[in-house]
Protein backbone atom coordinates (compact mmCIF):
# COMPACT_ATOMS: atom_id res chain seq x y z
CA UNK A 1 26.72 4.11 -9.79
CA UNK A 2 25.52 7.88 -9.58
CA UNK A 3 23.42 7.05 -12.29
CA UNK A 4 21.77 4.02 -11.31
CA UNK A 5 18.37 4.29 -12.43
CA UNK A 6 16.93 2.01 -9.89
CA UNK A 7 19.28 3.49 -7.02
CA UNK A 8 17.51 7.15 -7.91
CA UNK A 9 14.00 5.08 -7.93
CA UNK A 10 14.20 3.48 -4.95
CA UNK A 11 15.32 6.84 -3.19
CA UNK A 12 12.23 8.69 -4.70
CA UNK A 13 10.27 5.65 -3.45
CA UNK A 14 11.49 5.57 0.49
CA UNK A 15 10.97 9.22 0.25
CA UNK A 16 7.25 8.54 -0.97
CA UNK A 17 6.87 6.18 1.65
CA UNK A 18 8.35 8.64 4.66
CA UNK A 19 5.75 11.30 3.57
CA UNK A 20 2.95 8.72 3.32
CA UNK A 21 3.93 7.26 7.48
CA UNK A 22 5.01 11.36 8.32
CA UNK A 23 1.23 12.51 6.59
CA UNK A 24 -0.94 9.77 8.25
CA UNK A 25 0.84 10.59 11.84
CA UNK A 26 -0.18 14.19 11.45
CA UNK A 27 -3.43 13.35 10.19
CA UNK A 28 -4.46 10.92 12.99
CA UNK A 29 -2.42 13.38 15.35
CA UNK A 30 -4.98 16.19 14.78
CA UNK A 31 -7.93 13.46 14.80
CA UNK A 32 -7.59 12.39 18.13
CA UNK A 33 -6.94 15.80 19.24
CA UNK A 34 -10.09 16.87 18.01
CA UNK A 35 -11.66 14.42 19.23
CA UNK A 36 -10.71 15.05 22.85
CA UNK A 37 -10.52 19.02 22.48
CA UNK A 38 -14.31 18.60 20.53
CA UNK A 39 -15.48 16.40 23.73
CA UNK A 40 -16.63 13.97 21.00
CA UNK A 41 -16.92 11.12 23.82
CA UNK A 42 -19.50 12.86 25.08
CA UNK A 43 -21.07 14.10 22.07
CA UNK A 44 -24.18 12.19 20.84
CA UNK A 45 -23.82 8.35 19.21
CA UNK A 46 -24.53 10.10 15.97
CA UNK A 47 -21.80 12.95 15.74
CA UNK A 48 -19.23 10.39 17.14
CA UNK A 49 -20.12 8.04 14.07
CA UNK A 50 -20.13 10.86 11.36
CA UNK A 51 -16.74 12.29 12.86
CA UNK A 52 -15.30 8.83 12.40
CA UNK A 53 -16.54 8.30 8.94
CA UNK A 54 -15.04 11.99 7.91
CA UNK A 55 -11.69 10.53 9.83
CA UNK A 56 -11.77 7.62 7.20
CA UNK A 57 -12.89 9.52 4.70
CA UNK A 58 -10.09 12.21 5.16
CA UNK A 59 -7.31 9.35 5.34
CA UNK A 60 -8.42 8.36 2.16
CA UNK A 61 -7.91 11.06 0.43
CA UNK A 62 -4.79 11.60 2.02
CA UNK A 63 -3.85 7.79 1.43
CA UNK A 64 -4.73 7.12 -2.22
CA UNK A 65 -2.33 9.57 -4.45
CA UNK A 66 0.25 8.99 -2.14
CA UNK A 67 0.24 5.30 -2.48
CA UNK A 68 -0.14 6.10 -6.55
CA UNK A 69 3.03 7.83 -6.23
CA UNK A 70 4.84 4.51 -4.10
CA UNK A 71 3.66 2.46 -7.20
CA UNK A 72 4.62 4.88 -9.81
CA UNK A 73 8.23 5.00 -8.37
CA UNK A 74 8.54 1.59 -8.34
CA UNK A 75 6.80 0.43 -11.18
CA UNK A 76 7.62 3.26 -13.58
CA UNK A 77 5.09 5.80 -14.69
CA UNK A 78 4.00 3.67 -17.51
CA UNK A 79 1.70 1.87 -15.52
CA UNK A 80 -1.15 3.76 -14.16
């Protein structure tokens, strides 16, 4: 059983998946500290709408090749 393909995929998959949940915590962890430590409440309507679309943007890029890596481990790397 040691060398269960699928057992070794689906362990490189959880793992993907614990770094995409542990990376998005950190990443929305620092947001909304920013946000309070930046006063962005109080900031003008425009600077709170351009810090939220660099939040989104930023999760994004965080988001994408980590999900690509979920799907690679459990599709195989054959499929882009």
């Amino acid at each position: 059983m040691a060398d269960d393909p699928a057992a070794a995929s689906r362990s490189t998959m959880r793992r993907n998946i614990l770094t995409l949940v542990l990376s998005l915590l950190a990443l929305d962890a620092l947001a909304i500290g920013g946000y309070y430590w930046l006063r962005i409440g109080l900031a003008p309507e425009r600077t709170q709408f351009l810090y939220m679309v660099t939040w989104t943007a930023v999760t994004f890029i965080v988001l994408i090749p980590q999900l690509r890596r979920i799907r690679r481990a459990r599709y195989g790397a054959g499929r882009r």
